[in-house]
N, C-alpha and C. Protein backbone atom coordinates (compact mmCIF):
# COMPACT_ATOMS: atom_id res chain seq x y z
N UNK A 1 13.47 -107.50 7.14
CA UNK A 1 14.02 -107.48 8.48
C UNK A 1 13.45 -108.66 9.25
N UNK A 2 14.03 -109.18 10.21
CA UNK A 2 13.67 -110.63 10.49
C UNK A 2 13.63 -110.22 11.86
N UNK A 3 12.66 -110.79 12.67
CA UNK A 3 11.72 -110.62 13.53
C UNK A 3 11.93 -111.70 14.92
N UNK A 4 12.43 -111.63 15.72
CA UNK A 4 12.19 -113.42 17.07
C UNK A 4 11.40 -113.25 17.18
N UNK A 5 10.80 -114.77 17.22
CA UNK A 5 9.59 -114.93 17.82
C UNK A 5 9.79 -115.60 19.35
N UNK A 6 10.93 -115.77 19.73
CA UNK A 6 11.63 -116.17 20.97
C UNK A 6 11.39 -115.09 22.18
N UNK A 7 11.30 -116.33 23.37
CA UNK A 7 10.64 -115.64 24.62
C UNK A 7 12.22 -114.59 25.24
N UNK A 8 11.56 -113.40 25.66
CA UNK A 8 12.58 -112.47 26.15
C UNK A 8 12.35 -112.09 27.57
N UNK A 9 13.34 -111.52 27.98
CA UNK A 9 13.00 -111.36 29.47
C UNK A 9 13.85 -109.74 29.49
N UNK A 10 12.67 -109.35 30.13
CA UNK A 10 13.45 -107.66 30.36
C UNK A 10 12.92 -107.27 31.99
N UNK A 11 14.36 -106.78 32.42
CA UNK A 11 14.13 -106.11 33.74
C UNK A 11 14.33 -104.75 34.07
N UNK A 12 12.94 -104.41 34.60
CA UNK A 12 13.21 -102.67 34.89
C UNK A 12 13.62 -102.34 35.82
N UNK A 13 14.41 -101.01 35.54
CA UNK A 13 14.99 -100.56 36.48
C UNK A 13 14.28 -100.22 37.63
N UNK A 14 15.42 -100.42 38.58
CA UNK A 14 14.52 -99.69 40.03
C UNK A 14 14.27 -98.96 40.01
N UNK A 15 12.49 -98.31 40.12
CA UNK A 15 11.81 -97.31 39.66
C UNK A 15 11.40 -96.90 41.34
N UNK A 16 11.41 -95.14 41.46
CA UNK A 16 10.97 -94.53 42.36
C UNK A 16 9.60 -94.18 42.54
N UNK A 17 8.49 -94.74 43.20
CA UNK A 17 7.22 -94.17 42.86
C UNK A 17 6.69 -94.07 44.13
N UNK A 18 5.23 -93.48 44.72
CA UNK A 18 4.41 -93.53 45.24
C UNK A 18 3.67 -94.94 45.28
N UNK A 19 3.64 -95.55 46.49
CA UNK A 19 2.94 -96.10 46.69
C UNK A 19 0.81 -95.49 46.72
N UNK A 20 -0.34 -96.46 46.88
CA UNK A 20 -1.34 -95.62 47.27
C UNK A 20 -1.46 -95.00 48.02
N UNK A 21 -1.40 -95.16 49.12
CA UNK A 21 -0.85 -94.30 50.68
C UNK A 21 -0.05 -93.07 50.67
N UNK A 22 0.65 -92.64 49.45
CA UNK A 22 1.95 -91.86 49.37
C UNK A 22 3.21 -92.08 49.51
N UNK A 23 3.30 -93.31 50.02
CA UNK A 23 4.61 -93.55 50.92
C UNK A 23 6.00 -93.84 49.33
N UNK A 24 6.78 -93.12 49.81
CA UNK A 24 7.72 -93.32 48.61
C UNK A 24 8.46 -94.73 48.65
N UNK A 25 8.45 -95.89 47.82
CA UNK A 25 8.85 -97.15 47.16
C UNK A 25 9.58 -97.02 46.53
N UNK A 26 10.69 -98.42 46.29
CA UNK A 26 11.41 -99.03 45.51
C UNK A 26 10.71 -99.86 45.16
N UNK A 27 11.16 -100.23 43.30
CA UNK A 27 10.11 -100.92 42.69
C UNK A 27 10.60 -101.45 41.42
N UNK A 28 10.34 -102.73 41.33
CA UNK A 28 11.78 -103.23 40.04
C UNK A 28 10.61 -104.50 39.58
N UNK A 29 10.93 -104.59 38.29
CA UNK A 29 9.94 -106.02 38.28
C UNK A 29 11.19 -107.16 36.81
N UNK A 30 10.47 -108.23 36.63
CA UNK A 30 11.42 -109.00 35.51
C UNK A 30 9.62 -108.93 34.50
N UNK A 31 10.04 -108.70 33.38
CA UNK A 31 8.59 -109.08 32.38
C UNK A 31 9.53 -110.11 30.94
N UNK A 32 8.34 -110.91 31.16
CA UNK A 32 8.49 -112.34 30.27
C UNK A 32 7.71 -111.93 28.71
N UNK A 33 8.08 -111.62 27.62
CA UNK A 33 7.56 -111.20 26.75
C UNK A 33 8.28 -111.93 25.38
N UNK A 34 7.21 -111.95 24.35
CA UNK A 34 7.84 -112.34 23.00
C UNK A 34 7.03 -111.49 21.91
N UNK A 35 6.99 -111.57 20.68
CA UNK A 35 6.47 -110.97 19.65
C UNK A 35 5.70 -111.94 19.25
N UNK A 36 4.13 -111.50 19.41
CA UNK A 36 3.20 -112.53 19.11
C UNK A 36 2.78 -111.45 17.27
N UNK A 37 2.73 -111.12 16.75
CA UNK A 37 2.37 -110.50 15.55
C UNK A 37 3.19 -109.52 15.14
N UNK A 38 4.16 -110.44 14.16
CA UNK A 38 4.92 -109.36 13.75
C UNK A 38 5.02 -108.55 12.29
N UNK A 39 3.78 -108.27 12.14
CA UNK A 39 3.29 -106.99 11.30
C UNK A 39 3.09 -105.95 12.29
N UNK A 40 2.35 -106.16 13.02
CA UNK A 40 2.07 -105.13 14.22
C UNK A 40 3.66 -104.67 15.07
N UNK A 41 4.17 -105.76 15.27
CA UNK A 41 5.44 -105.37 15.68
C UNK A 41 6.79 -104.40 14.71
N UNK A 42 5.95 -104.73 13.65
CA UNK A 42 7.24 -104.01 12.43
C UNK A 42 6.75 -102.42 11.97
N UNK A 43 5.31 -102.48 11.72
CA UNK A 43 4.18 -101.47 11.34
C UNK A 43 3.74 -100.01 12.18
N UNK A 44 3.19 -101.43 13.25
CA UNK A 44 2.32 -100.23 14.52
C UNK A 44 3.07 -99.35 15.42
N UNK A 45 4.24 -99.95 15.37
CA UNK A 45 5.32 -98.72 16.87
C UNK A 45 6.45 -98.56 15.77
N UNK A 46 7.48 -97.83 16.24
CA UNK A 46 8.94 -97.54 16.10
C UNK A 46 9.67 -98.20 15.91
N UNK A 47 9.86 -98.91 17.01
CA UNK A 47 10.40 -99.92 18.08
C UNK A 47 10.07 -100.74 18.89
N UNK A 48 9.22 -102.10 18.37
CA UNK A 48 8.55 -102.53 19.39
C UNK A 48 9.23 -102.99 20.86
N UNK A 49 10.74 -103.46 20.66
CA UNK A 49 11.44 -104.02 21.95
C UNK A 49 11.44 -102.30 22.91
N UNK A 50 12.26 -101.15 22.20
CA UNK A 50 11.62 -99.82 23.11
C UNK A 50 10.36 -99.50 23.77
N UNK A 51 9.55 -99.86 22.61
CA UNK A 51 8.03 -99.51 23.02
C UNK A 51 7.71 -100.37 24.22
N UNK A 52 7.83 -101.67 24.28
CA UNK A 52 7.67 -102.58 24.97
C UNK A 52 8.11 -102.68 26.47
N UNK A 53 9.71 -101.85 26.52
CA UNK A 53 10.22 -101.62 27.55
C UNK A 53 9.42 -99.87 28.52
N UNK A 54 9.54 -99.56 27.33
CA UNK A 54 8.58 -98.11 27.92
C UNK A 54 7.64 -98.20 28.84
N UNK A 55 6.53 -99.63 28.21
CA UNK A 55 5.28 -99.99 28.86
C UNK A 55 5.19 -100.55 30.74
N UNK A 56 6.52 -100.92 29.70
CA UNK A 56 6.77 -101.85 30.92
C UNK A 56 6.79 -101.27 32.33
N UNK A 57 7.80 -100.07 32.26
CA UNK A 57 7.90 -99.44 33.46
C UNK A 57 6.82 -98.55 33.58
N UNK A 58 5.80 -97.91 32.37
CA UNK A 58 4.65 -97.28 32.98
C UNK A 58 3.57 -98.26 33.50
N UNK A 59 3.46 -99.23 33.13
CA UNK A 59 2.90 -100.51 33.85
C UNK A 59 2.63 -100.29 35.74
N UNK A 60 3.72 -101.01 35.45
CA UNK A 60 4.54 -101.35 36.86
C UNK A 60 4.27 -99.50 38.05
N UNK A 61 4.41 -98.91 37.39
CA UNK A 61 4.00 -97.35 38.06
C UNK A 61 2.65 -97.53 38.56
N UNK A 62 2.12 -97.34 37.29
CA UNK A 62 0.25 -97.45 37.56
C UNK A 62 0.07 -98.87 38.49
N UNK A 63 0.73 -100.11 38.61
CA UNK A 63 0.04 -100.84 39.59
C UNK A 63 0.64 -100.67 41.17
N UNK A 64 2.13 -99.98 41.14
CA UNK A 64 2.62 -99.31 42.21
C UNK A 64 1.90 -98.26 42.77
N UNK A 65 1.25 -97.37 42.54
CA UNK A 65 0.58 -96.62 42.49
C UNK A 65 -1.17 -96.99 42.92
N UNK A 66 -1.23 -97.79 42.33
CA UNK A 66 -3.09 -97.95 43.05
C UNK A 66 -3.32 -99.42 44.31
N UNK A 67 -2.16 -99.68 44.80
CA UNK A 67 -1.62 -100.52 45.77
C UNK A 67 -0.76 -99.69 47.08
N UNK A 68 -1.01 -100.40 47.99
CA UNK A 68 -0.02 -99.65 49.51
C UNK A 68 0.52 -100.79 49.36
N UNK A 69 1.63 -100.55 49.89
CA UNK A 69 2.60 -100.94 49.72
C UNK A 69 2.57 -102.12 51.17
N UNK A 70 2.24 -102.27 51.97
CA UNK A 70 1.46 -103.08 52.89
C UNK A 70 -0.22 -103.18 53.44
N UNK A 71 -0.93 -103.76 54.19
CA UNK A 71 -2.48 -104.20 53.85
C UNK A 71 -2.57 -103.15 55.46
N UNK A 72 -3.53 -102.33 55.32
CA UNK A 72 -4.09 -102.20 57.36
C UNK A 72 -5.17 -102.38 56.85
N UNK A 73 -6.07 -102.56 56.18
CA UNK A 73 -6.97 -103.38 56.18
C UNK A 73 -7.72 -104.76 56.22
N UNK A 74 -8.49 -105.40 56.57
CA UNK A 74 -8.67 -106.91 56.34
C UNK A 74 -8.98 -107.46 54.63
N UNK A 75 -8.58 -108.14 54.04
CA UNK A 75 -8.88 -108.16 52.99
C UNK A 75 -8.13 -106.87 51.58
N UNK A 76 -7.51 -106.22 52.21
CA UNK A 76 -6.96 -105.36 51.13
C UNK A 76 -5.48 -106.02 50.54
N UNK A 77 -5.46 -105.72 49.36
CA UNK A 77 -4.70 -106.63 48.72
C UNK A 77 -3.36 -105.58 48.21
N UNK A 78 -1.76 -106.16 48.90
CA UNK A 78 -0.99 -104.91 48.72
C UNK A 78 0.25 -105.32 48.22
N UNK A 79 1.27 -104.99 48.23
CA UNK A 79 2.57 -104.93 47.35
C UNK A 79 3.10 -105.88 47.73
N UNK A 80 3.34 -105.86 49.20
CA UNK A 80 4.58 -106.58 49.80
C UNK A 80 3.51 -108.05 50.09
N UNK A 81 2.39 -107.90 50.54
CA UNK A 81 1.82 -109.81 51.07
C UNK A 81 1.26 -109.79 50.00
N UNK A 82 0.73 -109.31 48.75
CA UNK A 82 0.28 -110.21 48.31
C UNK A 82 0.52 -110.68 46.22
N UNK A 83 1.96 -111.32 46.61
CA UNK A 83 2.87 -110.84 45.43
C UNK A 83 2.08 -111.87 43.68
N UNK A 84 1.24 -112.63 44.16
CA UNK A 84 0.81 -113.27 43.35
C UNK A 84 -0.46 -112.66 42.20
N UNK A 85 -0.75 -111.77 43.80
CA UNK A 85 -1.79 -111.47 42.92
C UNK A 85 -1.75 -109.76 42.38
N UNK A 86 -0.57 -109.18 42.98
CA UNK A 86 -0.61 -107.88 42.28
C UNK A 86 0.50 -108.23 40.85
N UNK A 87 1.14 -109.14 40.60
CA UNK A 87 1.59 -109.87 39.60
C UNK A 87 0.70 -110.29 38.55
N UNK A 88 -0.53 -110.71 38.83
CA UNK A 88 -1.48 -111.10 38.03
C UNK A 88 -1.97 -109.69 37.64
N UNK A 89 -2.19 -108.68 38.36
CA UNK A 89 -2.63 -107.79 37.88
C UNK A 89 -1.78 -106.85 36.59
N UNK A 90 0.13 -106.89 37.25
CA UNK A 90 0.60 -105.84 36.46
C UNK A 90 0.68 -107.16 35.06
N UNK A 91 0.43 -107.96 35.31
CA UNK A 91 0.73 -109.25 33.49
C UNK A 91 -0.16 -108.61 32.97
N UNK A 92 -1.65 -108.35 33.53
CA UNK A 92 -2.78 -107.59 32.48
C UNK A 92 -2.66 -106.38 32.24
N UNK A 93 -2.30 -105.03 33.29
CA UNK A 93 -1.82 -104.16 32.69
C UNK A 93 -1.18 -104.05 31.35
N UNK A 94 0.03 -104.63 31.90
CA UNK A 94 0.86 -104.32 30.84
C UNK A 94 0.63 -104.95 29.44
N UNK A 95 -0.01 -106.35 29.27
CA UNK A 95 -1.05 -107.21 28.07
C UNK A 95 -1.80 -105.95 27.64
N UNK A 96 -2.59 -105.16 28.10
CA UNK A 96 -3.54 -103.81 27.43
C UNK A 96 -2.78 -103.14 26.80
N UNK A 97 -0.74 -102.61 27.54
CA UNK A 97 -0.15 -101.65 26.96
C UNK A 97 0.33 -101.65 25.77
N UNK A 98 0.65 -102.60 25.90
CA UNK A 98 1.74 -103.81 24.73
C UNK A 98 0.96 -103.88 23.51
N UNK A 99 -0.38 -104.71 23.49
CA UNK A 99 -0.97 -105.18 22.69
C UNK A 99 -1.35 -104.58 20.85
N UNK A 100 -0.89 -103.56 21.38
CA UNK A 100 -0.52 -102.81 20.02
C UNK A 100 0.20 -102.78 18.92
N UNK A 101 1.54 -102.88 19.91
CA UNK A 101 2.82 -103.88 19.00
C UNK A 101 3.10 -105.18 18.58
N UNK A 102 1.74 -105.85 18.91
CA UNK A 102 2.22 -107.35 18.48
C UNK A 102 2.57 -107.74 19.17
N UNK A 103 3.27 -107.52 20.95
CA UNK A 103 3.71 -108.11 22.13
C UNK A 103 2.97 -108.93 22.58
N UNK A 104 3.16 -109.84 23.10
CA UNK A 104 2.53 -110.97 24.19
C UNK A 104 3.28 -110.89 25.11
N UNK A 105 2.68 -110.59 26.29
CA UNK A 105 3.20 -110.60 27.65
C UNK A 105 2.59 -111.88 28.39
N UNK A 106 4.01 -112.62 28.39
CA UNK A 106 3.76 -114.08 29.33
C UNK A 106 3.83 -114.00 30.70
N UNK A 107 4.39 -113.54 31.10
CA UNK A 107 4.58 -112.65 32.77
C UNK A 107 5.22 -111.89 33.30
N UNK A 108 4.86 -111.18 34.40
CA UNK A 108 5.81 -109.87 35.16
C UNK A 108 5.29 -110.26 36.51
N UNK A 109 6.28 -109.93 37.42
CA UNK A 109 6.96 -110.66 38.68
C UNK A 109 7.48 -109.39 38.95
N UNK A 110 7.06 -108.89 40.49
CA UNK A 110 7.98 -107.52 40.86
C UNK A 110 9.12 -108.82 41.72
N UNK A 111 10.30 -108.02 41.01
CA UNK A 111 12.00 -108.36 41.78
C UNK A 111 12.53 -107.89 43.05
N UNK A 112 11.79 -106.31 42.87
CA UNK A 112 12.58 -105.37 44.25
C UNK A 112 11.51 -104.70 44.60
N UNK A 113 11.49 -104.83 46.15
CA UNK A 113 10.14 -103.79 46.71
C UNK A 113 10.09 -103.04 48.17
N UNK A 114 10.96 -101.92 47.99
CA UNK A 114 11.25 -101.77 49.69
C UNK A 114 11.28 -100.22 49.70
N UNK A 115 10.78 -99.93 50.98
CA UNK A 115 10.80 -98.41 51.22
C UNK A 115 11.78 -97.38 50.75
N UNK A 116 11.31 -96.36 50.35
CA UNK A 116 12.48 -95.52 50.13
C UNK A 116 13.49 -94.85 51.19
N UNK A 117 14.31 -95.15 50.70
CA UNK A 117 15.43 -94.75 52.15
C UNK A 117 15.06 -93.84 52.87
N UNK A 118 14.57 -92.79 52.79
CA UNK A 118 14.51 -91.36 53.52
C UNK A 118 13.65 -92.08 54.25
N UNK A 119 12.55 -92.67 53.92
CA UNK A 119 11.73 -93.33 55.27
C UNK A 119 11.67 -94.42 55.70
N UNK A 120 13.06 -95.07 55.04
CA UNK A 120 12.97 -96.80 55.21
C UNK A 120 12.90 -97.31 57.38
N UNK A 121 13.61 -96.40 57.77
CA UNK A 121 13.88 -96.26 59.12
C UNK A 121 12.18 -96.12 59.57
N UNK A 122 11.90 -95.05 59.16
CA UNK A 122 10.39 -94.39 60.26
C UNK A 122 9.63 -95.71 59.93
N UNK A 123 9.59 -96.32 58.59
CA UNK A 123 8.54 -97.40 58.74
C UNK A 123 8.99 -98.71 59.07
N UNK A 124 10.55 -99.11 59.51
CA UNK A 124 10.89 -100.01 60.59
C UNK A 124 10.42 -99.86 61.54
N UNK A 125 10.48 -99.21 62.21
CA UNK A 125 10.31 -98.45 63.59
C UNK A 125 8.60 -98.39 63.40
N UNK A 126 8.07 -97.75 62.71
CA UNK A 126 6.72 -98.40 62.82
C UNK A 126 6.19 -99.63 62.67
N UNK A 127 6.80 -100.38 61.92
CA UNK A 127 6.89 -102.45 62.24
C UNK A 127 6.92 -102.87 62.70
N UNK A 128 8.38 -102.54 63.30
CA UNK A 128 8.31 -103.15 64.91
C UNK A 128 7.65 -102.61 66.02
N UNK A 129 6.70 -101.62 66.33
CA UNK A 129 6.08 -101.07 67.16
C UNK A 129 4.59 -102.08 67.42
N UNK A 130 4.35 -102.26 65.50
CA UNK A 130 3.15 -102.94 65.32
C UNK A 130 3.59 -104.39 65.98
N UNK A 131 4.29 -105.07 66.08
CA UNK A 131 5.25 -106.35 66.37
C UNK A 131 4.88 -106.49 67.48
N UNK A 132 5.68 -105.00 68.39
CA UNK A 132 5.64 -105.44 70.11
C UNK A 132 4.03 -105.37 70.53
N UNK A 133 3.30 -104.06 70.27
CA UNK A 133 1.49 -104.19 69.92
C UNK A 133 1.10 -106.01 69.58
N UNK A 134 1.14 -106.18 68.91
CA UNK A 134 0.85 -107.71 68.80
C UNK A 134 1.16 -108.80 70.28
N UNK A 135 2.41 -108.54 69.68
CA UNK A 135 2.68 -109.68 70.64
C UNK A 135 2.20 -109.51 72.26
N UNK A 136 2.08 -108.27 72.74
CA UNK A 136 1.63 -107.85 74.12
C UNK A 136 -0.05 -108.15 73.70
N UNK A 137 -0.43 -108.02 72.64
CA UNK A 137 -1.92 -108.85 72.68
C UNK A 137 -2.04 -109.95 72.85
N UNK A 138 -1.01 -111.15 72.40
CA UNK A 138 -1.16 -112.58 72.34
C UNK A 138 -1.05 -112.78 73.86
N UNK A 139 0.09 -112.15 74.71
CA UNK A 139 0.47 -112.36 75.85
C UNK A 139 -0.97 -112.05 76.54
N UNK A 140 -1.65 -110.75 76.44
CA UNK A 140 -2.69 -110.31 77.54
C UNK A 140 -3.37 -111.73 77.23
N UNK A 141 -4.16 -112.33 76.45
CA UNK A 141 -4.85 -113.26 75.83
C UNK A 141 -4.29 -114.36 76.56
N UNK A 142 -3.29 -114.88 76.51
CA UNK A 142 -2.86 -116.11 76.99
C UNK A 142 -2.51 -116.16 78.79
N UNK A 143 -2.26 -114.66 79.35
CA UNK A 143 -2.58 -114.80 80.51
C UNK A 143 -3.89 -115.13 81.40
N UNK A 144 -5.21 -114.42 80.39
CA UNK A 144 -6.36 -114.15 80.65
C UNK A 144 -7.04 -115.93 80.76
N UNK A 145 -6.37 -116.59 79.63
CA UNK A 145 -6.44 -118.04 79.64
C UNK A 145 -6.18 -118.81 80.69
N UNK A 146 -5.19 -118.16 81.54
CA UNK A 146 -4.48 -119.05 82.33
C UNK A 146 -4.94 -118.23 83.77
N UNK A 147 -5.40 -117.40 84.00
CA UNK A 147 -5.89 -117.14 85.35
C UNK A 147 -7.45 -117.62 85.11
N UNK A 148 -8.19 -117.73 84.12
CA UNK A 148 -9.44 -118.21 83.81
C UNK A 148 -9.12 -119.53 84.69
N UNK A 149 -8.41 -120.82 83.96
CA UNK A 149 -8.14 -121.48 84.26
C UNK A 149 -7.99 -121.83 85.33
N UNK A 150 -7.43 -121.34 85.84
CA UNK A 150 -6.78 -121.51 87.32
C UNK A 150 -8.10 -121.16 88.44
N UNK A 151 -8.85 -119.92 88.26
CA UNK A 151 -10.03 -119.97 89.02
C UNK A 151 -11.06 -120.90 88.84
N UNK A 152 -11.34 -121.11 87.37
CA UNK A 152 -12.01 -122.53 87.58
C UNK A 152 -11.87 -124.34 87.84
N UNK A 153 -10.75 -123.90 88.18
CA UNK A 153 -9.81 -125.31 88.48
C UNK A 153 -9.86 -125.31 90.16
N UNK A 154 -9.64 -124.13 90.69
CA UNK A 154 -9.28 -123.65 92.38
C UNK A 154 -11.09 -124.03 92.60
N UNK A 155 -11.98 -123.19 91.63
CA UNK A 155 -13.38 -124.34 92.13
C UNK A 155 -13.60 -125.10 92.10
N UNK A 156 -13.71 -125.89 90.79
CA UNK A 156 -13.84 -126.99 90.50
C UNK A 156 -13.45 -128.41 91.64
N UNK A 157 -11.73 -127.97 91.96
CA UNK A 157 -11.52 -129.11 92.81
C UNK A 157 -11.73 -128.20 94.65
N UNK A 158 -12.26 -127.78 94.63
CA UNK A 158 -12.48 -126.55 96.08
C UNK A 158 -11.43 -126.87 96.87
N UNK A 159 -10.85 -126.05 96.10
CA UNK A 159 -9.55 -125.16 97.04
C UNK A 159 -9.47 -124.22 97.57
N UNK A 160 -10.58 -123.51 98.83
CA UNK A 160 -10.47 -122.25 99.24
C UNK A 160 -11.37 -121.79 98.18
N UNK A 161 -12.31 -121.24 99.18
CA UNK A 161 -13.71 -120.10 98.84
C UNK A 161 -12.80 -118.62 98.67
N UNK A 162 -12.63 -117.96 97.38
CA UNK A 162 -12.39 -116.60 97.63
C UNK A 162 -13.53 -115.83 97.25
N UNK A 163 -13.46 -115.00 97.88
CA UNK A 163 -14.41 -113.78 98.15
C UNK A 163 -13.94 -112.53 96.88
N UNK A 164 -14.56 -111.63 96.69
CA UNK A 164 -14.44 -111.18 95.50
C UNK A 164 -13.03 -110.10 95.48
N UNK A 165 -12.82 -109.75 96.81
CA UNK A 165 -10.84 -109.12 96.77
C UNK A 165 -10.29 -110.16 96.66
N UNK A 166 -10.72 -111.28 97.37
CA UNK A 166 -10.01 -111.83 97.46
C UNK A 166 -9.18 -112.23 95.42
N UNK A 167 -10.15 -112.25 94.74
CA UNK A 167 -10.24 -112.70 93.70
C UNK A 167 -9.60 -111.57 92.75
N UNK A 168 -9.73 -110.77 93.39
CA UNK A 168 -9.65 -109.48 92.54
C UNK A 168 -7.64 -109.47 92.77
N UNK A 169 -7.38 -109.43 94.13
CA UNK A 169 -6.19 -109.67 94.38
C UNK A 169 -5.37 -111.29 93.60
N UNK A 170 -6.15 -112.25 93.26
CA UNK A 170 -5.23 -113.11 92.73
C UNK A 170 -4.80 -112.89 91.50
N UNK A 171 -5.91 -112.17 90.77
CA UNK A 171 -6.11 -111.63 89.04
C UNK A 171 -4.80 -110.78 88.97
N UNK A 172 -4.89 -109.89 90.10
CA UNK A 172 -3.67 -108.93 89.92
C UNK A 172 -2.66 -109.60 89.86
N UNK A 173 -2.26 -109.94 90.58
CA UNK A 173 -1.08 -111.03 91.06
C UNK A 173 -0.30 -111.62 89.93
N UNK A 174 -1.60 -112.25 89.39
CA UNK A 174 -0.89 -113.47 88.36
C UNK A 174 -0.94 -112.81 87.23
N UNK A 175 -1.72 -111.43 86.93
CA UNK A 175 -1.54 -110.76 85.56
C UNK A 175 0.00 -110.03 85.32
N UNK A 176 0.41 -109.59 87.07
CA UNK A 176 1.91 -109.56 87.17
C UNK A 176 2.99 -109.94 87.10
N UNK A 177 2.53 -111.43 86.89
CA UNK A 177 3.57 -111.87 87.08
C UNK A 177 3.82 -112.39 85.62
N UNK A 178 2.87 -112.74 85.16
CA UNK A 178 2.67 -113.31 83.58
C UNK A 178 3.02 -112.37 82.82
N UNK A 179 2.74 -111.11 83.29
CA UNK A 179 2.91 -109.87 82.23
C UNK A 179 4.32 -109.39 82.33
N UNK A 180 4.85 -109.25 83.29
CA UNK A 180 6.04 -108.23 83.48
C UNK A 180 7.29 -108.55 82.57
N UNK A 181 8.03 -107.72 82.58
CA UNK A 181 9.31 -108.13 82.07
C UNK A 181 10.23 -108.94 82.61
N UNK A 182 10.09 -108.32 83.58
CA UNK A 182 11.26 -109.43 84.42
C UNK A 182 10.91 -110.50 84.88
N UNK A 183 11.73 -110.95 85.83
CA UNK A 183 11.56 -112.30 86.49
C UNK A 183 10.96 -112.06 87.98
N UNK A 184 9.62 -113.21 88.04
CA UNK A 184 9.06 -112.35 89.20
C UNK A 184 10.05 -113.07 90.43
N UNK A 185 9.53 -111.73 91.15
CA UNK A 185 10.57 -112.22 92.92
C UNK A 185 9.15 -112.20 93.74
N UNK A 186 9.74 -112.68 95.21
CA UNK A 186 9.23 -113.08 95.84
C UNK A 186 9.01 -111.40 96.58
């Protein structure tokens, strides 16, 4: 029976799993594979292209699975930012699963990676919540810059001694006006 030794490419299906967090995922990857020993490939499994595909998607589970599917930590490394390197991880997984059959796994690349519908909504809606949170931080920050500014500029070139309402009243003022939604009026 005659054997390729030619590079193959197999893609798994979109698989339903748990993220670490719990959160239910969509999860699909492409794996780059050839038959590096094919005694082991003819001998040791059934089927090594079955066997191979089997791995593949229990692979891809187990690294779906000990990953969230986004980072709230600093430094935690997760599905969606950090695709290089949970890629590097499922190529070695699945190199341990394989390695039995004579497989060489050249690489795996997740294809598809998105919430599962039933909660694809609640964790939009929690995205963009985190979004407007942000951005109302950059804003407090960049107002805080600019009334800083402005009081040490109003000393600097002495423009009017204010007194500490007095000061207290300009802070308000301009945090209002910088902050609000609308357009300020007079």
């Amino acid at each position: 029976r005659k054997i390729s030794l030619r590079v193959r490419n197999f893609t798994t299906p979109t698989l339903k799993v748990n993220d670490r967090r719990g959160n239910p995922i969509e999860i699909g990857a492409v794996i780059t594979w050839r038959v590096r020993d094919t005694a082991q490939a003819t001998f040791d499994v059934d089927d090594y292209e079955t066997y191979t595909h089997i791995q593949s998607e229990m692979a891809l589970r187990e690294v779906a699975g000990s990953h969230p599917y986004e980072s709230q930590e600093p430094g935690e490394v997760s599905l969606r930012g950090h695709f290089a390197d949970v890629s590097k991880v499922l190529t070695a997984s699945l190199r341990d699963h394989v390695s039995v059959a004579g497989v060489e796994i050249d690489d795996a690349r997740i294809t598809h990676l998105a919430y599962a519908p039933e909660i694809a909504t609640a964790m939009l809606r929690r995205q963009q919540a985190e979004a407007v949170v942000h951005a109302r931080e950059r804003m407090v920050e960049g107002a805080i810059g600019m009334i800083e500014g402005t009081l040490s500029r109003m000393q600097a070139d002495r423009i009017g001694e204010l007194d500490a309402q007095q000061r207290a009243n300009l802070v308000i003022n301009m945090m209002t006006v910088l902050l609000s939604e609308s357009a300020a009026q007079p």
